[in-house]
PDB file of N, CA and C in Angstrom:
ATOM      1  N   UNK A   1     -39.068 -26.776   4.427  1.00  0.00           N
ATOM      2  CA  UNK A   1     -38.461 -25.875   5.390  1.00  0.00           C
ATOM      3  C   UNK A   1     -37.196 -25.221   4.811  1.00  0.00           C
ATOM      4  N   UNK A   2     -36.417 -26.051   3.856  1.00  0.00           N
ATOM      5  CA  UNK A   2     -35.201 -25.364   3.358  1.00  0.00           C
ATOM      6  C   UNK A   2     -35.444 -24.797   2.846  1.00  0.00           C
ATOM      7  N   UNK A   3     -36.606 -24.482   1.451  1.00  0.00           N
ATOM      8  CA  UNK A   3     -36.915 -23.696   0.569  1.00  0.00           C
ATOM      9  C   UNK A   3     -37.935 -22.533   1.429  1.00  0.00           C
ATOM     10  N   UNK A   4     -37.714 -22.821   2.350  1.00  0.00           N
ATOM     11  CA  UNK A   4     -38.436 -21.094   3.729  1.00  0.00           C
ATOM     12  C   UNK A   4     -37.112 -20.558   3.747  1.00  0.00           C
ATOM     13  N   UNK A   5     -36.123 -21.132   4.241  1.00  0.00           N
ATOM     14  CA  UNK A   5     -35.282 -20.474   5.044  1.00  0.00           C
ATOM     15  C   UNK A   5     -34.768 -20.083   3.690  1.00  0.00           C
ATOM     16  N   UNK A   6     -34.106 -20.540   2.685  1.00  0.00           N
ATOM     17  CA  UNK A   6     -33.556 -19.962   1.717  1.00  0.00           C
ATOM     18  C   UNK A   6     -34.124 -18.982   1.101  1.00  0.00           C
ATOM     19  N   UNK A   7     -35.322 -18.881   0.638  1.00  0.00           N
ATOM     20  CA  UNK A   7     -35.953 -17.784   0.217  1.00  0.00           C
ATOM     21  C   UNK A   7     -35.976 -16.368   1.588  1.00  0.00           C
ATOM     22  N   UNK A   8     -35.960 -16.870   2.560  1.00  0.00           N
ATOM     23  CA  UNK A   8     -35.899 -15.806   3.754  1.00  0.00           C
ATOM     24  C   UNK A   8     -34.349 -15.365   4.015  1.00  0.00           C
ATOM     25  N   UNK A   9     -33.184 -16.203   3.355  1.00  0.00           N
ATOM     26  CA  UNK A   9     -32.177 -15.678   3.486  1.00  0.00           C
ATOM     27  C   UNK A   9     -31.640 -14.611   2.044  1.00  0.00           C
ATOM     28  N   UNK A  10     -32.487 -14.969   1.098  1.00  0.00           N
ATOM     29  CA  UNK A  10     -32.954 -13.903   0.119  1.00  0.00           C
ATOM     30  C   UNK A  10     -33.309 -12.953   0.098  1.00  0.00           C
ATOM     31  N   UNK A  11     -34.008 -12.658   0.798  1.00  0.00           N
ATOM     32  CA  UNK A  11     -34.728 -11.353   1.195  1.00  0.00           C
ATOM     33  C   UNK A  11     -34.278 -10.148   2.000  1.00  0.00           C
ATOM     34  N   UNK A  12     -33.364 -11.161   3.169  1.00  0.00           N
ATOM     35  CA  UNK A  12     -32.897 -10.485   4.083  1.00  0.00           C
ATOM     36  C   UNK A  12     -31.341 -10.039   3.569  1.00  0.00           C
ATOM     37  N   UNK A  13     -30.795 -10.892   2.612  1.00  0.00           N
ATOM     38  CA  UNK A  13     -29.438 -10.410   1.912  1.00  0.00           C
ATOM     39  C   UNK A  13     -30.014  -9.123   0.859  1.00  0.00           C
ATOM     40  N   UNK A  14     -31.262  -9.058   0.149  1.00  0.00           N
ATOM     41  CA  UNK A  14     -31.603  -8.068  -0.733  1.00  0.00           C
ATOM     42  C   UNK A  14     -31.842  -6.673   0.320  1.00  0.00           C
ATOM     43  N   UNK A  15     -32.774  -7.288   1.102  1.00  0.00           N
ATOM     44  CA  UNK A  15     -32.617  -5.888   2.384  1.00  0.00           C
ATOM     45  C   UNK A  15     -31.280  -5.127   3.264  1.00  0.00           C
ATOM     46  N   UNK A  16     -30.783  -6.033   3.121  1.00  0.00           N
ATOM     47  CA  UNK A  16     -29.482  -5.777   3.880  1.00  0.00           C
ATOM     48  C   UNK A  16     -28.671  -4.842   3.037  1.00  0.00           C
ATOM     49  N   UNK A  17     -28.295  -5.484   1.908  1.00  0.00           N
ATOM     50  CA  UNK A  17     -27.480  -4.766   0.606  1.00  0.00           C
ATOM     51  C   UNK A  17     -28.392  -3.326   0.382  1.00  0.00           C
ATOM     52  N   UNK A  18     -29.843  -3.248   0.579  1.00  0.00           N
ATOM     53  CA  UNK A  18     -30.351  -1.722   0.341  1.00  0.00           C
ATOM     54  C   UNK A  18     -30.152  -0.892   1.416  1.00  0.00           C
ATOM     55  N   UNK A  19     -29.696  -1.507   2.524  1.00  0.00           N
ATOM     56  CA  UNK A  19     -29.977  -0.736   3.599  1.00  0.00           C
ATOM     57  C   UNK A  19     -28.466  -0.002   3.439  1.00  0.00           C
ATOM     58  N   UNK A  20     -27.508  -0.593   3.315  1.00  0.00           N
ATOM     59  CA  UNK A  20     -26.183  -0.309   3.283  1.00  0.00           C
ATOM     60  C   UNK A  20     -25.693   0.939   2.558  1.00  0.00           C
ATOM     61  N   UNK A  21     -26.398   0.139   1.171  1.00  0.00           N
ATOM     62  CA  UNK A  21     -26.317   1.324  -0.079  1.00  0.00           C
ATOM     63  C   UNK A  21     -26.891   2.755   0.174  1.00  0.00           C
ATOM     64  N   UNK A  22     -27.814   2.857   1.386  1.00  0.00           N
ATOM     65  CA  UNK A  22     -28.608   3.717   1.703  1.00  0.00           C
ATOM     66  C   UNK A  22     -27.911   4.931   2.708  1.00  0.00           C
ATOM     67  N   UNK A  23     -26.911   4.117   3.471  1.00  0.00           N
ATOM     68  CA  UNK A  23     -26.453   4.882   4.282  1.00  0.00           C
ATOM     69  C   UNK A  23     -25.572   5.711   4.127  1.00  0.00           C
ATOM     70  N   UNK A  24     -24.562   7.276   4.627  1.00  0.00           N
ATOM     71  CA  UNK A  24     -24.379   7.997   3.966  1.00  0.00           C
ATOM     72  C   UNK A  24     -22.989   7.366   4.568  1.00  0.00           C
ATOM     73  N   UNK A  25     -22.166   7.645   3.368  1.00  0.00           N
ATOM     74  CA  UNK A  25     -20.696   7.478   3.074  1.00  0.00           C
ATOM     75  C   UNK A  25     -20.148   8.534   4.219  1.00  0.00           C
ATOM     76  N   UNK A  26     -18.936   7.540   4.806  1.00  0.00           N
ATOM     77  CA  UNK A  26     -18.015   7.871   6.175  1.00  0.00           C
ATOM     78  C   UNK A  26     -16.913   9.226   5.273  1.00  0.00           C
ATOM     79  N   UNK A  27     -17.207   8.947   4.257  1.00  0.00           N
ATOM     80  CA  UNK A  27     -16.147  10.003   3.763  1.00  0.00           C
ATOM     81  C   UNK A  27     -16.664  10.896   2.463  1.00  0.00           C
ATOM     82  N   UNK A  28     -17.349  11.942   3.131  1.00  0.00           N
ATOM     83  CA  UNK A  28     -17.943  12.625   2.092  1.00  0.00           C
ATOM     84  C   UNK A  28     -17.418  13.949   0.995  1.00  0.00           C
ATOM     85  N   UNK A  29     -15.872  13.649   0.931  1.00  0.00           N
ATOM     86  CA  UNK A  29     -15.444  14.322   0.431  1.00  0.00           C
ATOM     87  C   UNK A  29     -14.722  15.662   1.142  1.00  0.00           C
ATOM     88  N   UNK A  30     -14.012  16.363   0.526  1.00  0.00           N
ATOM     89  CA  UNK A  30     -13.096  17.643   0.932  1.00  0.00           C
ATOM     90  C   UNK A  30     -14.325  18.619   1.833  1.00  0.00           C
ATOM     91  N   UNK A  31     -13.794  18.749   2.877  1.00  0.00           N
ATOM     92  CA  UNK A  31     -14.938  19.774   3.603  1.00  0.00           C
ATOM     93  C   UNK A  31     -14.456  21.139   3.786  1.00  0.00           C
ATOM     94  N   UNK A  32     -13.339  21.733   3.369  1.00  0.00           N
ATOM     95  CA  UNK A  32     -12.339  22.955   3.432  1.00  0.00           C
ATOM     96  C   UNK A  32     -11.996  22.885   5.087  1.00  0.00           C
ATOM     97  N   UNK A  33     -11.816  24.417   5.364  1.00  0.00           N
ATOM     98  CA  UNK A  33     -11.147  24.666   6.718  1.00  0.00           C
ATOM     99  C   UNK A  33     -12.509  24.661   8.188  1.00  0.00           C
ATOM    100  N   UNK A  34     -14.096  24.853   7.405  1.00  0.00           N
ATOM    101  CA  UNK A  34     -14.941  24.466   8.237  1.00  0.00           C
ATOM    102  C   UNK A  34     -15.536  23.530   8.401  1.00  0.00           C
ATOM    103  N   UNK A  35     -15.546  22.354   8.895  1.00  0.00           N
ATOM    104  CA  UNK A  35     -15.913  20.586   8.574  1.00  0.00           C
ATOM    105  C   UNK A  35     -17.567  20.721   9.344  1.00  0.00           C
ATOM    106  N   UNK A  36     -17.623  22.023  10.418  1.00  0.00           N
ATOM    107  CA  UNK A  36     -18.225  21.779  10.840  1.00  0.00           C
ATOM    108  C   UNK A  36     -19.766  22.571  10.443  1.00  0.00           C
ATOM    109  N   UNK A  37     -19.732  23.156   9.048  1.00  0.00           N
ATOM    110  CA  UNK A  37     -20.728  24.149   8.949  1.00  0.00           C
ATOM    111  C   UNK A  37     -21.435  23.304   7.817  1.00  0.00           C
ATOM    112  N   UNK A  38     -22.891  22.566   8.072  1.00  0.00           N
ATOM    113  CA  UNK A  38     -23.610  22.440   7.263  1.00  0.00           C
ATOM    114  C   UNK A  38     -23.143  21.342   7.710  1.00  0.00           C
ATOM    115  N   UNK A  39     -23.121  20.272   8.868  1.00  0.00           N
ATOM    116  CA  UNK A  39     -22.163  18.905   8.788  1.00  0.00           C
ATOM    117  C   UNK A  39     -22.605  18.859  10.136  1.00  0.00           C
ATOM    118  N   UNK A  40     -23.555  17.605  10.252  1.00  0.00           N
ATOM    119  CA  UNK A  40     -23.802  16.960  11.861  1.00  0.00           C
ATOM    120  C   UNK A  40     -22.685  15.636  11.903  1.00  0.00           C
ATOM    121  N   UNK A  41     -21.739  16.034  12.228  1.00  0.00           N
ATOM    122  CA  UNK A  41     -20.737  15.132  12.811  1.00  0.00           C
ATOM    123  C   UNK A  41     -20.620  14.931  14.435  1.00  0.00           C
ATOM    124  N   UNK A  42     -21.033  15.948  15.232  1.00  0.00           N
ATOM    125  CA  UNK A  42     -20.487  15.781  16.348  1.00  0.00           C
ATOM    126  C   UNK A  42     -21.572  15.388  17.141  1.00  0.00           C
ATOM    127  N   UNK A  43     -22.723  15.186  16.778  1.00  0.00           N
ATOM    128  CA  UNK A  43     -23.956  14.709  17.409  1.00  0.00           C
ATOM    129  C   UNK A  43     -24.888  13.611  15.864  1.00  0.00           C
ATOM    130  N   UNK A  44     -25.067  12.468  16.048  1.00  0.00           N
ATOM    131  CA  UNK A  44     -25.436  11.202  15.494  1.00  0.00           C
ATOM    132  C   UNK A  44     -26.803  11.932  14.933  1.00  0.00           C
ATOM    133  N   UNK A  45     -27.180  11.731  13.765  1.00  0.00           N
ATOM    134  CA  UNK A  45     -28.258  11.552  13.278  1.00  0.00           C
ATOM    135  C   UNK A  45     -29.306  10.849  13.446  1.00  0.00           C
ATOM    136  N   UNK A  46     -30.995  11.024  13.786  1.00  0.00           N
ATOM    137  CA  UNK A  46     -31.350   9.377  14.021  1.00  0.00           C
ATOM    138  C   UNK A  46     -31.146   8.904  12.945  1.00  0.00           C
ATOM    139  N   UNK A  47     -31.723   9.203  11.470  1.00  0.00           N
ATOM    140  CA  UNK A  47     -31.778   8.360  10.966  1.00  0.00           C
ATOM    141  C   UNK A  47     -30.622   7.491  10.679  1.00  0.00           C
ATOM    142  N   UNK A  48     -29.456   8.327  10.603  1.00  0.00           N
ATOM    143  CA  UNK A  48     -28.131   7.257  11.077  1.00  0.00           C
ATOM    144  C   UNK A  48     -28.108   6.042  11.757  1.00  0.00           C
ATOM    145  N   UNK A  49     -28.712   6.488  12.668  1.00  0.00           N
ATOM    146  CA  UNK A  49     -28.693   5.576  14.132  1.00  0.00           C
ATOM    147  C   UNK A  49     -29.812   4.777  13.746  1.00  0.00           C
ATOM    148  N   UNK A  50     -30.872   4.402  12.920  1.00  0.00           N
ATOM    149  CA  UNK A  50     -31.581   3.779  13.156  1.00  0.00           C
ATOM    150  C   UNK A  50     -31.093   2.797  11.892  1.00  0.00           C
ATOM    151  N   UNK A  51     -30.872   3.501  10.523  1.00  0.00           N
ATOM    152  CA  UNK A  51     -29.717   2.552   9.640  1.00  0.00           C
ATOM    153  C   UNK A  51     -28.525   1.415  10.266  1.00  0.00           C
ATOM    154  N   UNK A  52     -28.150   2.652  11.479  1.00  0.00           N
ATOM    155  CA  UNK A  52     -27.463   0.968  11.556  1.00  0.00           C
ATOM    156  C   UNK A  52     -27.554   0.198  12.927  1.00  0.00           C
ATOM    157  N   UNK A  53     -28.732   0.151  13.268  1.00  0.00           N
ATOM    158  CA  UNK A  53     -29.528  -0.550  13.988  1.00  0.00           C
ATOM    159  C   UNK A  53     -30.468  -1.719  13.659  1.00  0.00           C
ATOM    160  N   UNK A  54     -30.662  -1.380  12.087  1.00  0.00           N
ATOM    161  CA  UNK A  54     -31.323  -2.065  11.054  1.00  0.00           C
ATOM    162  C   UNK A  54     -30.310  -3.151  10.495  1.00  0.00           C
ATOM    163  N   UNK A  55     -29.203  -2.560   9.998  1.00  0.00           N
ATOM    164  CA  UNK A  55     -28.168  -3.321   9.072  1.00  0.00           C
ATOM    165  C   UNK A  55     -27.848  -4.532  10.660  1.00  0.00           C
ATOM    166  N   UNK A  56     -27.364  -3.609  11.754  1.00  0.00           N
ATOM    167  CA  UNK A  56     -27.213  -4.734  12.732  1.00  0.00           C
ATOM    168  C   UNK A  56     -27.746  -6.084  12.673  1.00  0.00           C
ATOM    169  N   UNK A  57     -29.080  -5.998  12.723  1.00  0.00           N
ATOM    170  CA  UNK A  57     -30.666  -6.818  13.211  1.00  0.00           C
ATOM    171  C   UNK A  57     -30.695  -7.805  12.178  1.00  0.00           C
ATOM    172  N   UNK A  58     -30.526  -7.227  10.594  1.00  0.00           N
ATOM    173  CA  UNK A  58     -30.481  -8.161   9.419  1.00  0.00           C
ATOM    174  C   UNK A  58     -29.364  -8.751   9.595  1.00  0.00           C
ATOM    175  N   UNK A  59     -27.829  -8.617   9.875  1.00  0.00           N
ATOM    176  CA  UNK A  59     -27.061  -9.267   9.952  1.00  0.00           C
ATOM    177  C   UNK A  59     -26.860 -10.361  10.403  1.00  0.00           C
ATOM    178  N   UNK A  60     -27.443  -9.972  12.152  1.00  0.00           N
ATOM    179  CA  UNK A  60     -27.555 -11.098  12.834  1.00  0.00           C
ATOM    180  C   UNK A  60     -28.618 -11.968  12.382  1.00  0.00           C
ATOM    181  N   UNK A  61     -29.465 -11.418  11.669  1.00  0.00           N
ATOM    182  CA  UNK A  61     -30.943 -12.499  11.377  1.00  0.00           C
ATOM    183  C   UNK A  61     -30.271 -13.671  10.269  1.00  0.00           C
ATOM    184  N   UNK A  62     -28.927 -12.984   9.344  1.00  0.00           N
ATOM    185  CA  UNK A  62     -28.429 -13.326   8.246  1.00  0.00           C
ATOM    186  C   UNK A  62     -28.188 -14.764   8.713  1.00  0.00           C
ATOM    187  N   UNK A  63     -26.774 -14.449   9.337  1.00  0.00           N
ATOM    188  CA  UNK A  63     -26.241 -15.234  10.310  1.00  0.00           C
ATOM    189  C   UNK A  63     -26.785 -16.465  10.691  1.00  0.00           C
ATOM    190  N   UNK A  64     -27.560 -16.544  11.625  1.00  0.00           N
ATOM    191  CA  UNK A  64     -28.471 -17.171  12.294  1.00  0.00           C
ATOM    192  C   UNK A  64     -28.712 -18.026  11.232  1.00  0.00           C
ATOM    193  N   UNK A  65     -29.832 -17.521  10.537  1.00  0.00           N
ATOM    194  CA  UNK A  65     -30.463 -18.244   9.435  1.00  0.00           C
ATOM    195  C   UNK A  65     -29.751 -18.863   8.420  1.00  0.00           C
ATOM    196  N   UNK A  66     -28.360 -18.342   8.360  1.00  0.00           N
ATOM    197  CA  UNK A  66     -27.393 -19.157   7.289  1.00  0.00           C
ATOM    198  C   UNK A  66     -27.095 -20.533   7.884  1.00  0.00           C
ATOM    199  N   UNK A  67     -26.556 -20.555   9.287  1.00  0.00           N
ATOM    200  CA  UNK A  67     -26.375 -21.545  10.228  1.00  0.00           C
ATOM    201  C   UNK A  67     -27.621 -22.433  10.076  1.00  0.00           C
ATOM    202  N   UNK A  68     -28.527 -21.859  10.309  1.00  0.00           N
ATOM    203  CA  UNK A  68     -29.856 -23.024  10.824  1.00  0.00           C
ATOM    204  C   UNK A  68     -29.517 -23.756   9.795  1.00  0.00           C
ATOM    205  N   UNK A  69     -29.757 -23.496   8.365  1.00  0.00           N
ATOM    206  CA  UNK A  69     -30.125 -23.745   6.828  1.00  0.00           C
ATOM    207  C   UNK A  69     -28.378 -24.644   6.896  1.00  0.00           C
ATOM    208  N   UNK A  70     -27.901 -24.440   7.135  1.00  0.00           N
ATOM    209  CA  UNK A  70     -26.633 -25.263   6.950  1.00  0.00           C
ATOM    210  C   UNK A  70     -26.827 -26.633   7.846  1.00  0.00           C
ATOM    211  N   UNK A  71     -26.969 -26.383   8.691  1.00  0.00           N
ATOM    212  CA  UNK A  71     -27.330 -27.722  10.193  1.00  0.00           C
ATOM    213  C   UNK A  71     -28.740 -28.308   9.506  1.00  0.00           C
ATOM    214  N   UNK A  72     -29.586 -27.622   8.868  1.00  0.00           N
ATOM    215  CA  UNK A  72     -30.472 -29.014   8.368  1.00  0.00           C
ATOM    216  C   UNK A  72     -30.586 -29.535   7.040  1.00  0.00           C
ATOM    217  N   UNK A  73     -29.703 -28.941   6.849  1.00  0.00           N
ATOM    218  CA  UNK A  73     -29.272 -29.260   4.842  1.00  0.00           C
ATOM    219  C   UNK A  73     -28.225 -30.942   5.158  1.00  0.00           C
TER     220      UNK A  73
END
């Protein structure tokens, strides 16, 4: 059972770290005097929204599963 959960906390730390890397940087550089032309800032992207809906879900799965794996180790 430890060697489940550890290998599953593997997976979900390798997924997690891609998902992150994936998402677009909060600071994308100098935007001049129009921030807003060519730039969905003021209305959420899905795929935004579903990135970090994802990173959420693995986190908590992280979590969880780090705990379990600790309490039966």
């Amino acid at each position: 059972m430890q060697i489940f959960l550890a290998i599953l906390i593997g997976i979900i730390s390798i997924l997690l770290i891609g998902v992150v890397l994936v998402q677009p940087s909060k600071t994308d550089g100098f935007q001049g005097e129009a921030p807003a032309l060519g730039d969905n800032r003021y209305g959420k992207n899905k795929t935004e929204e579903l990135l970090k809906n994802i990173t959420i879900v693995l986190s908590v799965l992280f979590i969880i599963l780090t705990l379990i794996l600790a309490i039966i180790s």
